[in-house]
Each structure stands twice: as C-alpha cells, then as structure tokens.
C-alpha atoms as a PDB file:
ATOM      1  CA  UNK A   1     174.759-136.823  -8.336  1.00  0.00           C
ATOM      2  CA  UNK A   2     174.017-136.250 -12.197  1.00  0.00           C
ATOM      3  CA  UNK A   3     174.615-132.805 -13.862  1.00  0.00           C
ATOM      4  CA  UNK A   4     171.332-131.436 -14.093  1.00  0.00           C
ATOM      5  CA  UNK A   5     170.718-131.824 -10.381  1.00  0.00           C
ATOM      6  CA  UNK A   6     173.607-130.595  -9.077  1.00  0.00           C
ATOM      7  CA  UNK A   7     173.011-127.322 -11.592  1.00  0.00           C
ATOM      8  CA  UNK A   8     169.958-127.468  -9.956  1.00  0.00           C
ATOM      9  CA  UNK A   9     171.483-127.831  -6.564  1.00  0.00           C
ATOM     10  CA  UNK A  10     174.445-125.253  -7.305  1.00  0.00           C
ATOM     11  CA  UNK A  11     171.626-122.450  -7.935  1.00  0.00           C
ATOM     12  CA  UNK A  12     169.979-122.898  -5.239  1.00  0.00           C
ATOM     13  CA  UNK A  13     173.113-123.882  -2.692  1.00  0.00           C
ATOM     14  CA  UNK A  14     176.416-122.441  -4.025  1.00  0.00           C
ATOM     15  CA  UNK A  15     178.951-125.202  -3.699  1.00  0.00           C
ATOM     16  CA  UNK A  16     181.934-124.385  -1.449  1.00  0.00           C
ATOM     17  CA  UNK A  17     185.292-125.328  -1.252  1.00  0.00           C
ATOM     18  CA  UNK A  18     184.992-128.651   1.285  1.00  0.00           C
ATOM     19  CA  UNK A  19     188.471-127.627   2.924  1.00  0.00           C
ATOM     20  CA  UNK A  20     188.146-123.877   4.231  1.00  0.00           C
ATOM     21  CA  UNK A  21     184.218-122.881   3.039  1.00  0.00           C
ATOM     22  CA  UNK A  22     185.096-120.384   0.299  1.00  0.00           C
ATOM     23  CA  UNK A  23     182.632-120.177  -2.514  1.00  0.00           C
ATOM     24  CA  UNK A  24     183.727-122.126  -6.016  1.00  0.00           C
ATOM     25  CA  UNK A  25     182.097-123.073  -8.959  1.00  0.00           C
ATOM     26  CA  UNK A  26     180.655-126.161  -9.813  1.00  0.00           C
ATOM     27  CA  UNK A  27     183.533-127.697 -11.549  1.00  0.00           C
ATOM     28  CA  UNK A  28     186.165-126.937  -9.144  1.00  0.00           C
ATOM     29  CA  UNK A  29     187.381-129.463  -6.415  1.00  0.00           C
ATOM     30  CA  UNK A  30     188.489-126.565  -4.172  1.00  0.00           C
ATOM     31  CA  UNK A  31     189.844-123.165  -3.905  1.00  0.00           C
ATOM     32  CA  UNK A  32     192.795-122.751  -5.832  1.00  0.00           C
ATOM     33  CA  UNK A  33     194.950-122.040  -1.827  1.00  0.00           C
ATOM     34  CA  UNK A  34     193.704-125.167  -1.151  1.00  0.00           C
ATOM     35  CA  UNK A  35     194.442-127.040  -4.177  1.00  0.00           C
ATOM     36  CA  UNK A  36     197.466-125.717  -4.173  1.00  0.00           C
ATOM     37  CA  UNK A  37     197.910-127.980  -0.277  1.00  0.00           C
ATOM     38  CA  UNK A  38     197.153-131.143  -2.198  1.00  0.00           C
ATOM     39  CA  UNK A  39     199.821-133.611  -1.905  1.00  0.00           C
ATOM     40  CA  UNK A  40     201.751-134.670  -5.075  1.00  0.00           C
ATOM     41  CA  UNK A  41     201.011-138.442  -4.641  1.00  0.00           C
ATOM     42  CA  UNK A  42     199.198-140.688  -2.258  1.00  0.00           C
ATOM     43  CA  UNK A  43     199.814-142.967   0.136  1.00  0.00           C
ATOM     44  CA  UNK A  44     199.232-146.028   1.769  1.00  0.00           C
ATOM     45  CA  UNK A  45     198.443-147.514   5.059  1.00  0.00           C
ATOM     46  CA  UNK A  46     197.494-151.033   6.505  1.00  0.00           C
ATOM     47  CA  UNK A  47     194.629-151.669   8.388  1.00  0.00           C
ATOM     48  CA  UNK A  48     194.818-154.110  10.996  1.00  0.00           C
ATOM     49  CA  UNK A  49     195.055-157.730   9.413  1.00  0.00           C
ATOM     50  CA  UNK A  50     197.447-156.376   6.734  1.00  0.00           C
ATOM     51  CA  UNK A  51     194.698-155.249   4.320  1.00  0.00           C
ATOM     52  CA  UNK A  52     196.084-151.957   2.223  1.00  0.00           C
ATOM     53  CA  UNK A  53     193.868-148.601   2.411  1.00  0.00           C
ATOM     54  CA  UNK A  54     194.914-146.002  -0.023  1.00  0.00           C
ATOM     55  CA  UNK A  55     194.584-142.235   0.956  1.00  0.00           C
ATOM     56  CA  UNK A  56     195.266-139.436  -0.835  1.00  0.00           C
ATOM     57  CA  UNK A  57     195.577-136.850   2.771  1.00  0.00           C
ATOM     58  CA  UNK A  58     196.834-136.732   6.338  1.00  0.00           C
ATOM     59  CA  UNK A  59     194.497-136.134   8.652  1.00  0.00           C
ATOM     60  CA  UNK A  60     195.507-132.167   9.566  1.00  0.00           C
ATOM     61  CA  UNK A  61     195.037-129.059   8.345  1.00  0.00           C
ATOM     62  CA  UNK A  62     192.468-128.259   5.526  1.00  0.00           C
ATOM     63  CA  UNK A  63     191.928-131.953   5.304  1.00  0.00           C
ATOM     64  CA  UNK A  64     191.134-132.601   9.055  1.00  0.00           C
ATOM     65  CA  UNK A  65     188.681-129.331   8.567  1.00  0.00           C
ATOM     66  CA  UNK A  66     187.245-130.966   5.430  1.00  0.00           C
ATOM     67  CA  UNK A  67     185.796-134.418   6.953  1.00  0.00           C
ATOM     68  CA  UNK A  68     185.118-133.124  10.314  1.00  0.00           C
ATOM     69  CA  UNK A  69     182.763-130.543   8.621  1.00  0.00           C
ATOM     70  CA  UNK A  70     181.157-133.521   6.255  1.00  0.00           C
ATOM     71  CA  UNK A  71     181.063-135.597   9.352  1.00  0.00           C
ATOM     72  CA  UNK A  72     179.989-133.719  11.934  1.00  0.00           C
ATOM     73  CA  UNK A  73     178.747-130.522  10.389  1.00  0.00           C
ATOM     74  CA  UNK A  74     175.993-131.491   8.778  1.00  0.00           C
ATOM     75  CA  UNK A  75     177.827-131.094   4.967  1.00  0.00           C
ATOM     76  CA  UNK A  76     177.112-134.617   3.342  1.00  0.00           C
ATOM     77  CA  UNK A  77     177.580-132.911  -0.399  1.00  0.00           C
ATOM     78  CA  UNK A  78     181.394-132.625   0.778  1.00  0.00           C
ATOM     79  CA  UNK A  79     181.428-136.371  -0.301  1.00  0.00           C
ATOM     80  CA  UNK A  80     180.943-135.373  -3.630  1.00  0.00           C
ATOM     81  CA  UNK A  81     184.390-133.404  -4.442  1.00  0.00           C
ATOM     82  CA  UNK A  82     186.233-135.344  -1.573  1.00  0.00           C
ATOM     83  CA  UNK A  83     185.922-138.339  -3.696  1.00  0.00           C
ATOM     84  CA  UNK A  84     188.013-137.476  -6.825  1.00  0.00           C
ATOM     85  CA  UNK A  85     190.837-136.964  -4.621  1.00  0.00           C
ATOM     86  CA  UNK A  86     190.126-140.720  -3.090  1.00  0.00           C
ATOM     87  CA  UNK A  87     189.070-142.137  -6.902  1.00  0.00           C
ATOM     88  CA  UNK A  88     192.860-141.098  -7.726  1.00  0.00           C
ATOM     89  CA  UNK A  89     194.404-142.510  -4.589  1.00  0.00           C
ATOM     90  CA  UNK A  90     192.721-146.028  -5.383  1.00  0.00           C
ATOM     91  CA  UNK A  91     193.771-145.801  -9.044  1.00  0.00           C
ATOM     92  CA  UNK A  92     197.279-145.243  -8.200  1.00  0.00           C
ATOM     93  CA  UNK A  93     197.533-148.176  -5.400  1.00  0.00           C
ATOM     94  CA  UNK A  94     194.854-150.629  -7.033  1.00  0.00           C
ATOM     95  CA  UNK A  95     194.414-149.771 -10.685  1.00  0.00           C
ATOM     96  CA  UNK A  96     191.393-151.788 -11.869  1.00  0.00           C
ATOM     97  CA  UNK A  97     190.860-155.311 -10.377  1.00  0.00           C
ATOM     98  CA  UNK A  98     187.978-153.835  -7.838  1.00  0.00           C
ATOM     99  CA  UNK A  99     184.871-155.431  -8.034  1.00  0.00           C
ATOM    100  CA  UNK A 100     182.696-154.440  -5.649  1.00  0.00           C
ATOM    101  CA  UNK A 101     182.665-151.180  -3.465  1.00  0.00           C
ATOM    102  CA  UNK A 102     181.097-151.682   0.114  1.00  0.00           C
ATOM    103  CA  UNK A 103     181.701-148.963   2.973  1.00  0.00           C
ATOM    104  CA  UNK A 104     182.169-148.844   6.889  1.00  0.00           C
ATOM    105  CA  UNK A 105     178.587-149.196   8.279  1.00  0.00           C
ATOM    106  CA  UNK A 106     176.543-147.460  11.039  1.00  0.00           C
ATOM    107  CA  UNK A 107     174.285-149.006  13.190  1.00  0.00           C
ATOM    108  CA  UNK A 108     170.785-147.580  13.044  1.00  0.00           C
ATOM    109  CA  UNK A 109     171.042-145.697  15.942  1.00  0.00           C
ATOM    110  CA  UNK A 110     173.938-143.884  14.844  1.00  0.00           C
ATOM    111  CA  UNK A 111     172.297-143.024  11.241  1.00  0.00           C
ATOM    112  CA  UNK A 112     169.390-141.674  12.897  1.00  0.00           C
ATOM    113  CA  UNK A 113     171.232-139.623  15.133  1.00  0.00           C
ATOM    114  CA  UNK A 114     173.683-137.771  12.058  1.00  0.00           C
ATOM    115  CA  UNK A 115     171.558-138.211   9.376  1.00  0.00           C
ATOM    116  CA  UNK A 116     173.592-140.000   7.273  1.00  0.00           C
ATOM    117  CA  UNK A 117     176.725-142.462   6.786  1.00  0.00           C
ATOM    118  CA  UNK A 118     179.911-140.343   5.435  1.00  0.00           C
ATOM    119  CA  UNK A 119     181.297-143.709   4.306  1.00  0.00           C
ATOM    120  CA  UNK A 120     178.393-144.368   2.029  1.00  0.00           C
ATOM    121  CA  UNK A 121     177.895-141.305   0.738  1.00  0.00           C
ATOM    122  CA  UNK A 122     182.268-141.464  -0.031  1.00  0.00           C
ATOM    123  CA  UNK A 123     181.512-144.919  -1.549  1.00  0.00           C
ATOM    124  CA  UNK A 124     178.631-143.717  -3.878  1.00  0.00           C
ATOM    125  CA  UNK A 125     180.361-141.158  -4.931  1.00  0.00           C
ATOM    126  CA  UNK A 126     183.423-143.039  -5.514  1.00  0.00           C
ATOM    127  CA  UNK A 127     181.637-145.643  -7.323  1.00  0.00           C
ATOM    128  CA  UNK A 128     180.989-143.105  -9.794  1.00  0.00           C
ATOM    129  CA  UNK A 129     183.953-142.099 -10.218  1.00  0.00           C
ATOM    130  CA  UNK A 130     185.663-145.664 -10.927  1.00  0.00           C
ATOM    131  CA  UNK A 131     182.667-147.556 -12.313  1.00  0.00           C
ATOM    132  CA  UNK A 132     182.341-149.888  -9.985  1.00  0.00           C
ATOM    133  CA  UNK A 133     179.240-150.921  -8.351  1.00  0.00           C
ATOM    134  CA  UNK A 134     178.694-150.236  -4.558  1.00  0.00           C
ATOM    135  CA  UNK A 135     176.614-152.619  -2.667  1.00  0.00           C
ATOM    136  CA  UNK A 136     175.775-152.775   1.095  1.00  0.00           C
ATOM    137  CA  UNK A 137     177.598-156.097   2.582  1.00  0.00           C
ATOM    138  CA  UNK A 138     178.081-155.475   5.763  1.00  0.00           C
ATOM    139  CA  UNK A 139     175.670-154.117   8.600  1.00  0.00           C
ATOM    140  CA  UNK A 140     176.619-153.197  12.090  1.00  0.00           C
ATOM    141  CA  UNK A 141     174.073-154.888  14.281  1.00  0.00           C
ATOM    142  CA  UNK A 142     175.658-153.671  17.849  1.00  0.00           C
ATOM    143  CA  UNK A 143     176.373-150.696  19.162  1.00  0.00           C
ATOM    144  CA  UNK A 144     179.805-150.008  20.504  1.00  0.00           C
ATOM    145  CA  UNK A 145     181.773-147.008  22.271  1.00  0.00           C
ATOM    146  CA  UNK A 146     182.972-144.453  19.986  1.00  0.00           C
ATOM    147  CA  UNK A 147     186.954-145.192  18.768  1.00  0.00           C
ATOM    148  CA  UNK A 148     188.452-141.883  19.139  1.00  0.00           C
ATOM    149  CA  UNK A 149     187.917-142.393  23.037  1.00  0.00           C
ATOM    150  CA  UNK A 150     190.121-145.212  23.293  1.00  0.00           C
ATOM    151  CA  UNK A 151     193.688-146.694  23.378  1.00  0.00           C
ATOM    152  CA  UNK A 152     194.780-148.601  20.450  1.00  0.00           C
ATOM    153  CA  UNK A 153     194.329-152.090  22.371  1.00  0.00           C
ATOM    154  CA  UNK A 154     190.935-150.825  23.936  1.00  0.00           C
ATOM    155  CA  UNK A 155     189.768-149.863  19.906  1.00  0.00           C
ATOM    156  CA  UNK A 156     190.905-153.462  18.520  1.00  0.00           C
ATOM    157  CA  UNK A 157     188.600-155.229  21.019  1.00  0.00           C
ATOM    158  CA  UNK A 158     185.719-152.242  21.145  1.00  0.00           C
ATOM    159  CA  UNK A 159     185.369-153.254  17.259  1.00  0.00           C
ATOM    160  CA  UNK A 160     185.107-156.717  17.447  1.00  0.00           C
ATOM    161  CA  UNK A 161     181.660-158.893  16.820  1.00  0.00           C
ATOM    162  CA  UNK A 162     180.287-155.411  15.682  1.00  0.00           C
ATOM    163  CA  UNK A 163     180.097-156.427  12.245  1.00  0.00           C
ATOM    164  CA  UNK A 164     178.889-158.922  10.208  1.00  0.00           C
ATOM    165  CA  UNK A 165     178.097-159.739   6.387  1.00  0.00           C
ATOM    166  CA  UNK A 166     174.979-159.273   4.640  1.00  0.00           C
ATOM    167  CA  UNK A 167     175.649-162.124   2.298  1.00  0.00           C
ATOM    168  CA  UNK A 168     177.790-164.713   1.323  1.00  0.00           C
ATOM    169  CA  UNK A 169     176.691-164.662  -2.186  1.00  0.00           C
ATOM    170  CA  UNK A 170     177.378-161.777  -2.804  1.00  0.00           C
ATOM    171  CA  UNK A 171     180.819-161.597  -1.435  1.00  0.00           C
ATOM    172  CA  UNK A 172     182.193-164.875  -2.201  1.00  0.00           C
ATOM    173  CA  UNK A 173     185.067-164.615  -4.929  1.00  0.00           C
ATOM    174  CA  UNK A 174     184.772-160.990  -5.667  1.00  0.00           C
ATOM    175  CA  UNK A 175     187.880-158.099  -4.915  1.00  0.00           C
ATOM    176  CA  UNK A 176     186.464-155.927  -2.539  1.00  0.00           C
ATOM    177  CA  UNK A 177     186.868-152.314  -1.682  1.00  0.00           C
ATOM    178  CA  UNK A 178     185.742-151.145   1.611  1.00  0.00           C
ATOM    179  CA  UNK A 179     185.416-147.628   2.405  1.00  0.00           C
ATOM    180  CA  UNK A 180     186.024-145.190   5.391  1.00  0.00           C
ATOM    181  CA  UNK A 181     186.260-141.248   5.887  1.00  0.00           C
ATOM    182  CA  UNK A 182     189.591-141.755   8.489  1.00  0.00           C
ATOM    183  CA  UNK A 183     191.916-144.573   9.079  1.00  0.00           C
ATOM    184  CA  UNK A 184     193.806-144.681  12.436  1.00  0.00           C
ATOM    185  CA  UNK A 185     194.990-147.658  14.645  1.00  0.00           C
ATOM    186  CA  UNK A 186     192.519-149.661  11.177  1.00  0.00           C
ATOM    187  CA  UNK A 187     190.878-151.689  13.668  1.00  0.00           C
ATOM    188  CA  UNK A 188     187.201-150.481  11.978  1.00  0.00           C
ATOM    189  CA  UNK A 189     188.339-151.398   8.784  1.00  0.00           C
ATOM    190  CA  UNK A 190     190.308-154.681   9.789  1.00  0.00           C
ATOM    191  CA  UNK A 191     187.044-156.204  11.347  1.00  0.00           C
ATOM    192  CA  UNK A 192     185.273-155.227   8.262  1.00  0.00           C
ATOM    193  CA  UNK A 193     188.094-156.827   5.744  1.00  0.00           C
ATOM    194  CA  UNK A 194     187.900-159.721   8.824  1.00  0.00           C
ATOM    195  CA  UNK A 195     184.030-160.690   8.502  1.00  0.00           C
ATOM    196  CA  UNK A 196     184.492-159.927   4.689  1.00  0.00           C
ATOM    197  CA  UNK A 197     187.303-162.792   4.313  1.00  0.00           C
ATOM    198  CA  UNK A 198     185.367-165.140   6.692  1.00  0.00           C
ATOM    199  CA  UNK A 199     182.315-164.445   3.566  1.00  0.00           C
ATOM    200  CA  UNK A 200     185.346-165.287   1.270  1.00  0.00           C
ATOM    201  CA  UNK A 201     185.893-162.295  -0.322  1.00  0.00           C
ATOM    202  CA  UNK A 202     188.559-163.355  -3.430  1.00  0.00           C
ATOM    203  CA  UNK A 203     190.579-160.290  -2.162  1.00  0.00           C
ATOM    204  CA  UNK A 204     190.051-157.236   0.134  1.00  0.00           C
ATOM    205  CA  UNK A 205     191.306-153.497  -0.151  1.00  0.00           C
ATOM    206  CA  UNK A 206     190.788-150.201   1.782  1.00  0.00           C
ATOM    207  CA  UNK A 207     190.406-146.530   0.727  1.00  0.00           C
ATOM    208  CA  UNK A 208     189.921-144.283   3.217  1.00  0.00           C
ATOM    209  CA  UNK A 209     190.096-139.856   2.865  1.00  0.00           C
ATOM    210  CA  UNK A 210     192.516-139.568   5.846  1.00  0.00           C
ATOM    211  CA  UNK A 211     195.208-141.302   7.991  1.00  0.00           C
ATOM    212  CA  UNK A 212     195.679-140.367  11.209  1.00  0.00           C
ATOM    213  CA  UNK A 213     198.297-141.966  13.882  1.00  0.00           C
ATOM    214  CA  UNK A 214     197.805-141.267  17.363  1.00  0.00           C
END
C-alpha cells in the first residue's frame, strides 16, 4: 500500500500491533513488548520435495496470535507489517537471485468464503518489499479437506492433483518464490514447488511467516 493511502487509512483505522492488538503508529512493526519477542535470526525449513522455506517465527505465542487473527479474523492489513519480518528472513536465506514471487492459492470457494487469500496479500506485500514482481502461477482448481485435520500421511495425499500451473511461459527458467502464511508437514507448499518444477521452474524457494511441527 503507498504512503498516502495508508495515512489515509491510519486516520481513519489506527494501525495496531498485528501480534497482541495494541495501538502503534504508522511506522512501527509492533509494540515495542512484542518487538522485543522477535527472534535474533531466522530460520529454515524444507517443504516436502526438499525445497527450502525461510521463516523468520515459530508458530506460538504472539506469532501464532498474529496470523490466526490475519487469517481468520478478518485483519488482511496484518500482511502489511508481517511482511518485513518475512522480506528479512528471505534476504538472509536467498539474498537476491528471486525472480518471480507466486503464493499458495485458494480455490474460489474458499476466497469467497474469507474474503481474501493471506498468501497473496503476504506475497504483495513482500514483493514490495524485495522488488520483485509477484504474479499468479498457480490456481487451485479442486477443493480438498482442510490440512490441519489430518495426519501427516493423510495431508501429503489430501494435497495432491489440487494444484496446477497457470503457465508454462511464464514459469519456465525463472527462480521462483512461493509463498505461505504457515509451514507444517510442507506438503501445500511441496505440491506447489512440484507442479512448479513439472512447468520448469529454473529453481524453486519457499517463504512462509510460521513453522509449525505437529
């Protein structure tokens, strides 16, 4: 979002802090407490197919209450501040050989029920942030059971044939980012980098807010 909207937006909406609620100004990430929580680096995680995601957070505490409230809470402008924390974690694991930016899709059903895609909104933002152009390359054209309800087998199988690419043009010899709020068992994201390859992507890498191991 450019600066004169989000003035805009900021007087008419006071931003909060995206990981306990609190009131902060505009350029503030956070509340100083929960600032103060951030990690001092980042880390990184596989999803499946050995593709690396960097994150900058476990999923607990004021992180956990931070995407659960821009996921399911109706707060989509968390995306906003939750991606410099994610724009550092890929510049630390990836530094600049990303091409494109693409994000975990949702089939229509899904975007009609929420409102929105968090992993868009995380990949605009982030986009932004790095300077890297974020295009739509994959679509999700069937609907499947939601992940968190399943074993780890149960999610690699519940993913599969969900996914497929937009275009091969478009993909074909370019590094690719792909995009998530939370990375778990990464069976979401490993059948995204796994239709992205079969495109011929030149090379595939995940960012994702959160990892969580269950």
């Amino acid at each position: 979002m450019n600066k004169p909207l989000r003035f805009l937006k900021a007087a008419i909406l006071p931003e909060r802090c995206p990981y306990c609620g609190r009131l902060v100004t505009m350029d503030k990430l956070g509340c100083e407490t929960c600032l103060d929580k951030f990690p001092e680096k980042q880390r990184l995680f596989y999803a499946r197919g050995g593709y690396p995601c960097a994150v900058p957070f476990l999923y607990d505490d004021i992180f956990k209450q931070a995407v659960r409230q821009m996921k399911f809470n109706s707060h989509p402008e968390y995306a906003e501040k939750l991606s410099y924390p994610l724009a550092d974690a890929v510049r630390a694991e990836f530094g600049d050989k990303i091409e494109l930016i693409t994000y975990v899709p949702m089939h229509k059903n899904q975007i009609r029920d929420r409102g929105y895609n968090q992993a868009k909104l995380l990949a605009e933002r982030l986009s932004e942030r790095l300077g890297v152009p974020c295009e739509a390359l994959l679509i999700k054209h069937k609907m499947n059971l939601p992940q968190h309800s399943l074993t780890a087998n149960e999610r690699k199988l519940n993913v599969r044939g969900v996914y497929k690419a937009v275009s091969e043009e478009k993909i074909k010899d370019s590094a690719v980012l792909v995009v998530d709020d939370i990375i778990t068992t990464g069976c979401t994201l490993g059948e995204c980098c796994r239709m992205l390859k079969k495109a011929k992507a030149k090379e595939i890498i995940c960012a994702a807010i959160c990892a969580r191991r269950d």
